[in-house]
C-alpha atoms as a PDB file:
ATOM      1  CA  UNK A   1       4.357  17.044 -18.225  1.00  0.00           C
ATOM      2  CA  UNK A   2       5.056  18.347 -14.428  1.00  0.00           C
ATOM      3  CA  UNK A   3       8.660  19.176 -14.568  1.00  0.00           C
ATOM      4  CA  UNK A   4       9.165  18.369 -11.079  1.00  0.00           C
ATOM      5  CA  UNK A   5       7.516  15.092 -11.761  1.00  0.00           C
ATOM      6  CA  UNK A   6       9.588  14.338 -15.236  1.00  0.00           C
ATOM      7  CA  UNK A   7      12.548  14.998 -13.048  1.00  0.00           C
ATOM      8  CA  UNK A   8      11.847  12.591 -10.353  1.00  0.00           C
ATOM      9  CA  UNK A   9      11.584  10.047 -12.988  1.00  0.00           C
ATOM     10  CA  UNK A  10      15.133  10.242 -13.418  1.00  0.00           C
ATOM     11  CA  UNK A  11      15.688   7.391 -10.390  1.00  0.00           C
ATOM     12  CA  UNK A  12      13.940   3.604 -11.149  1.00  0.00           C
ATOM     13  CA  UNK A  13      12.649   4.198  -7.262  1.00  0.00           C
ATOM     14  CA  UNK A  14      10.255   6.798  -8.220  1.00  0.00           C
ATOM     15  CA  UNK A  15       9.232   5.511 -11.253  1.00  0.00           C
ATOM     16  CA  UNK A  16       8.287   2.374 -10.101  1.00  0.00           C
ATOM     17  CA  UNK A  17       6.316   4.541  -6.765  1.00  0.00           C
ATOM     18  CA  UNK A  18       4.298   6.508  -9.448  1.00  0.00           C
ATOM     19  CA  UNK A  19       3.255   3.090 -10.885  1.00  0.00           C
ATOM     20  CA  UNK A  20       1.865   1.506  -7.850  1.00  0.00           C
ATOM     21  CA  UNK A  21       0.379   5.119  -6.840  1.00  0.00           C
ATOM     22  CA  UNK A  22      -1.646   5.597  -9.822  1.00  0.00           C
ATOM     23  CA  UNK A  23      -3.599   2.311  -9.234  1.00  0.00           C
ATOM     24  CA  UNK A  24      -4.293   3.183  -6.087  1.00  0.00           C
ATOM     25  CA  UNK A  25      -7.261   5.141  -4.316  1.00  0.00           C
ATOM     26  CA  UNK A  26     -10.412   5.229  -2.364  1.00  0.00           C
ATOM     27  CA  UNK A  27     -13.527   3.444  -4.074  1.00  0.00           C
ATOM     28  CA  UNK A  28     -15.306   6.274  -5.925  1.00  0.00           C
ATOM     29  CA  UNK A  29     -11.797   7.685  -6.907  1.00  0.00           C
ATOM     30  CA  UNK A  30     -10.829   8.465  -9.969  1.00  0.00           C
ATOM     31  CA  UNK A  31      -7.378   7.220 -10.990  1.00  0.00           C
ATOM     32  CA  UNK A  32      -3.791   8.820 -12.798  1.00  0.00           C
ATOM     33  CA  UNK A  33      -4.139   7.275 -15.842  1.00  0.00           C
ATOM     34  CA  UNK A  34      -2.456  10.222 -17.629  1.00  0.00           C
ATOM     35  CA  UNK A  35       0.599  10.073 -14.870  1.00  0.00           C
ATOM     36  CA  UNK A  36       0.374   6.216 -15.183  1.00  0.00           C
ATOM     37  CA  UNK A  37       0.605   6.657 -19.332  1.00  0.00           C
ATOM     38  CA  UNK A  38       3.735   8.862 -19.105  1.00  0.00           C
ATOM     39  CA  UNK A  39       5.580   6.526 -17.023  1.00  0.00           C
ATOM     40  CA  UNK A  40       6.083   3.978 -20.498  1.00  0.00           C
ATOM     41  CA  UNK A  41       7.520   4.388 -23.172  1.00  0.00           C
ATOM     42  CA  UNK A  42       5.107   5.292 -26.530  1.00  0.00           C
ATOM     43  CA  UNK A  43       4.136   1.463 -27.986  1.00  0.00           C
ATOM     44  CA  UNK A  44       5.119  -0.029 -24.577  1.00  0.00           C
ATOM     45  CA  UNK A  45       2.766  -3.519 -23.635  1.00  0.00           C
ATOM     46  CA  UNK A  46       1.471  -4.699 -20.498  1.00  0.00           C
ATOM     47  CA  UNK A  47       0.511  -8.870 -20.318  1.00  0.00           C
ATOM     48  CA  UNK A  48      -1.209 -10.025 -17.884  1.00  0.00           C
ATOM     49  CA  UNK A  49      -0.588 -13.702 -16.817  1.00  0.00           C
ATOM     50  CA  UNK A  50      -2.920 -14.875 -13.992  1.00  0.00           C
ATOM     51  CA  UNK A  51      -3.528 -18.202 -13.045  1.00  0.00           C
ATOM     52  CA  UNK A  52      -7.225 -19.391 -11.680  1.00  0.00           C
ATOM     53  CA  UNK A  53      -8.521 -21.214  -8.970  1.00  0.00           C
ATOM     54  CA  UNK A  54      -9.303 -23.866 -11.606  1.00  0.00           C
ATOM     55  CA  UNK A  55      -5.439 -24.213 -11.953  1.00  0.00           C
ATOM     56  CA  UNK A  56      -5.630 -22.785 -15.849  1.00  0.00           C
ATOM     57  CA  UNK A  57      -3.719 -19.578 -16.565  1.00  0.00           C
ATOM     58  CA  UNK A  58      -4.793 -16.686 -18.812  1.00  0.00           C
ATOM     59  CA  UNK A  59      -2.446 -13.926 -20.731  1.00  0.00           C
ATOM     60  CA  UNK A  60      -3.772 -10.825 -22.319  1.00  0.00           C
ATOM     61  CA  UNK A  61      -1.243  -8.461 -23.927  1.00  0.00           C
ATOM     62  CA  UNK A  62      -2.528  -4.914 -24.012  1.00  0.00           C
ATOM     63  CA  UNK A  63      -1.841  -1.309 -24.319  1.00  0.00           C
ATOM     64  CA  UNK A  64      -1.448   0.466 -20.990  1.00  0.00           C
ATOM     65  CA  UNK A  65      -4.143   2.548 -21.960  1.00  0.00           C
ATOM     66  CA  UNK A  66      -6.455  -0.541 -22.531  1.00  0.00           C
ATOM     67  CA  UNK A  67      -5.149  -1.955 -19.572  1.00  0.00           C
ATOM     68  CA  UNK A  68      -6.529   0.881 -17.648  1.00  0.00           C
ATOM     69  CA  UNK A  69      -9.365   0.527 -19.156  1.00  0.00           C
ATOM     70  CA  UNK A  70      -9.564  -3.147 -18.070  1.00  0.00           C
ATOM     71  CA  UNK A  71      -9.537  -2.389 -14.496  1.00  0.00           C
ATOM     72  CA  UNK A  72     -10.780   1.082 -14.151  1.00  0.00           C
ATOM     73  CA  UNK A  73     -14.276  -0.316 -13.468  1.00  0.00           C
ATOM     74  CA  UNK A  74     -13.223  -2.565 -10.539  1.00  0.00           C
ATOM     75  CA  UNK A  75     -10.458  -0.206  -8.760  1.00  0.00           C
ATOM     76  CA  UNK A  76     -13.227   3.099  -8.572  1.00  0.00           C
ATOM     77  CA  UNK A  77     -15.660   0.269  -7.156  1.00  0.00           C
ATOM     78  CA  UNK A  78     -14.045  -1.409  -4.791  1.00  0.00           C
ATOM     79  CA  UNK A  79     -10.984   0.971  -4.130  1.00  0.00           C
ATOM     80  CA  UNK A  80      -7.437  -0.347  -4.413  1.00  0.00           C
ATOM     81  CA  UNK A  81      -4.410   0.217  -2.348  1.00  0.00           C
ATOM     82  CA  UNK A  82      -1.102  -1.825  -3.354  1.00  0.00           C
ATOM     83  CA  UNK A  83       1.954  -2.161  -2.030  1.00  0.00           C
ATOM     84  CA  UNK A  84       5.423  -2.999  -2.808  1.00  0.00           C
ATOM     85  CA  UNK A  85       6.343  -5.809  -0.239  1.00  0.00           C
ATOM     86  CA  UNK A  86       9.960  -7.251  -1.597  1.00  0.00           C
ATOM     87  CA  UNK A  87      12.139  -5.782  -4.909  1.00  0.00           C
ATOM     88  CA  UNK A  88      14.970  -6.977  -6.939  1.00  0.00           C
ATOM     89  CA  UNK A  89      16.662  -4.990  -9.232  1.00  0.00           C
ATOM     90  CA  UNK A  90      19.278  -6.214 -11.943  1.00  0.00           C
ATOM     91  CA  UNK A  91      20.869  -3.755 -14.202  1.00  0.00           C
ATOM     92  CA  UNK A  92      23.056  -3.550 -17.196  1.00  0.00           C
ATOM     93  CA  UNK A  93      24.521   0.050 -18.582  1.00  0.00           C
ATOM     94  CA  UNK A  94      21.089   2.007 -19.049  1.00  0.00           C
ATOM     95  CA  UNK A  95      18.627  -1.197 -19.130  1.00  0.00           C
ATOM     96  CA  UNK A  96      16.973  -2.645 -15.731  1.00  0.00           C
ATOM     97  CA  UNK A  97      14.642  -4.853 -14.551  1.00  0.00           C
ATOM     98  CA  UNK A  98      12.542  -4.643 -11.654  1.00  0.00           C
ATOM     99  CA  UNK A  99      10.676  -8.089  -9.836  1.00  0.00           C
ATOM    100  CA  UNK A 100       8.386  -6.550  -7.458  1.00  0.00           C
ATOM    101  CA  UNK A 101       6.030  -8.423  -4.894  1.00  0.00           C
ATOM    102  CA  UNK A 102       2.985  -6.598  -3.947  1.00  0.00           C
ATOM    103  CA  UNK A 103      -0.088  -7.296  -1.563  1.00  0.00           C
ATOM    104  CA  UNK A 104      -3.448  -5.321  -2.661  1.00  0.00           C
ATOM    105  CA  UNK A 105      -5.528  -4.259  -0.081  1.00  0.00           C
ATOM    106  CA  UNK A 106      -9.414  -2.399  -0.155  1.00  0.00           C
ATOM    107  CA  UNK A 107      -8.232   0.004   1.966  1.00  0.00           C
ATOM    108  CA  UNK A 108      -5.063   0.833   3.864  1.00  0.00           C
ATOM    109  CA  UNK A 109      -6.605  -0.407   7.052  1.00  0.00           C
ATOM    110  CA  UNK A 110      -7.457  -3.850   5.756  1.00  0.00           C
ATOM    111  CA  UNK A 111      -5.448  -6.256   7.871  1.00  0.00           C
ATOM    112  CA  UNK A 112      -4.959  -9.021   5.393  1.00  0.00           C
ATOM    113  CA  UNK A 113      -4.475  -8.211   1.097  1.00  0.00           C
ATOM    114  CA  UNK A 114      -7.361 -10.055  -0.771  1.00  0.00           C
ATOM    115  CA  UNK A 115      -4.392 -10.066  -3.517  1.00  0.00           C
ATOM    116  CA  UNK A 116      -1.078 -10.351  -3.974  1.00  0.00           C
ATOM    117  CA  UNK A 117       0.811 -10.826  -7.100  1.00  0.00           C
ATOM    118  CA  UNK A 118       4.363 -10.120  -8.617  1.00  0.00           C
ATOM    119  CA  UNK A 119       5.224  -7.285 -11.486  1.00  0.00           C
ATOM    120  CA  UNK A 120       7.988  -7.733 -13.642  1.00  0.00           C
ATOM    121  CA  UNK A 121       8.940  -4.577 -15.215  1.00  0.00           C
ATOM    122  CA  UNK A 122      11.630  -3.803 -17.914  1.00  0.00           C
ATOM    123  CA  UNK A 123      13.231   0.160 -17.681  1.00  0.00           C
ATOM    124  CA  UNK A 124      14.738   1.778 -20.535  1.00  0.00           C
ATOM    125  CA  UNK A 125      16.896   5.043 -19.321  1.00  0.00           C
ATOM    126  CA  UNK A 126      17.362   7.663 -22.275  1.00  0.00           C
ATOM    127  CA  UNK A 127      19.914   9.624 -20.850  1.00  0.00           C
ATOM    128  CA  UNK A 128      17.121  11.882 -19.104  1.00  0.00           C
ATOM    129  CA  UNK A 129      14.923  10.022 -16.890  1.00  0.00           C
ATOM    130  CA  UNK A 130      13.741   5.938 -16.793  1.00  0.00           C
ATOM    131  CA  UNK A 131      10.570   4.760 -18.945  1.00  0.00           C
ATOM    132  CA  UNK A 132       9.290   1.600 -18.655  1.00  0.00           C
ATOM    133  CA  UNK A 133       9.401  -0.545 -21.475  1.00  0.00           C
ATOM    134  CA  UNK A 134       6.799  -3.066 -20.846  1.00  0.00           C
ATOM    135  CA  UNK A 135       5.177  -4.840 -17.772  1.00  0.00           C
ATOM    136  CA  UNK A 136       4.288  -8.457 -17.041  1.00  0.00           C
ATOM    137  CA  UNK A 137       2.048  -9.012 -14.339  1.00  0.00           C
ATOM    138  CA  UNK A 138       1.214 -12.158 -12.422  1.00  0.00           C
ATOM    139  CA  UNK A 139      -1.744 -12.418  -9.598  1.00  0.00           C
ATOM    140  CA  UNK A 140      -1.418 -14.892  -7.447  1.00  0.00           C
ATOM    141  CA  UNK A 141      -4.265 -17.644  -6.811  1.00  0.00           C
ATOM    142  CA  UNK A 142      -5.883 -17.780  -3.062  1.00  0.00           C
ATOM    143  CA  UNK A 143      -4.023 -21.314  -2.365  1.00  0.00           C
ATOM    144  CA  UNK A 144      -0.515 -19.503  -3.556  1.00  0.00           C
ATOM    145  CA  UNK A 145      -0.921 -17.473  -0.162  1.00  0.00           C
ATOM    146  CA  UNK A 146       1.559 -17.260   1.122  1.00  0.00           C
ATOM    147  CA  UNK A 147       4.578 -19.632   0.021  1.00  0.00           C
ATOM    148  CA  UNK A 148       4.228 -19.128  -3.552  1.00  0.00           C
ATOM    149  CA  UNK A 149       3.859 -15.652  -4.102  1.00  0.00           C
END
């Protein structure tokens, strides 16, 4: 691992920057899965739970390798740029947890996100740096534009 990057993990703000940037990229791109990998903590779990225009939800809890895996296909395709709109952080000695609304977008210069969606992310701080512990991720559905999400 970089040692300049290892050390900038010490703060939950660039932890949680490295996160969204290794999602995001031109289509074609190849993304930071290893960066992405070494931001959680060894067994850490993402879930997905997205709910569907037909107004069921879904959850998958995976690996964040698998979960990489899950998307890689569509993000190199389509290209994927997300960002953080709105974050709340609550914290308690060396544990934290991070709500963060985000709007994807094809491309930076896309005027309006054809996503937006909500990450909840638990921290774990060893006394060296912040690791996150596990993600839960929520898209939003096309009718909870904007009030919902």
């Amino acid at each position: 691992m970089e040692t300049t990057r290892a050390n900038s993990w010490k703060y939950i703000d660039t932890v949680i920057e490295s996160l969204y940037a290794s999602f995001c990229g031109p289509a074609g791109q190849k993304r930071n899965w290893d960066q992405l990998c070494a931001l959680f903590i060894p067994g850490a779990q993402i879930l997905r739970a997205d709910a569907w225009e037909n107004g069921c939800s879904q959850s998958a809890r995976m690996a964040v390798l698998e979960f990489a895996t899950s998307i890689e296909a569509f993000l190199e395709k389509k290209g994927y740029f997300g960002h953080e709109v709105v974050r709340r952080t609550e914290m308690s000695g060396n544990l934290a947890k991070v709500l963060s609304v985000y709007e994807g977008r094809f491309t930076p210069q896309d005027d309006l996100p054809f996503k937006k969606g909500t990450n909840e992310i638990r921290l774990y701080h060893d006394g060296e740096r912040w690791w996150i512990v596990n993600m839960l991720l929520r898209e939003c559905r096309a009718d909870d534009f904007p009030s919902r999400c």
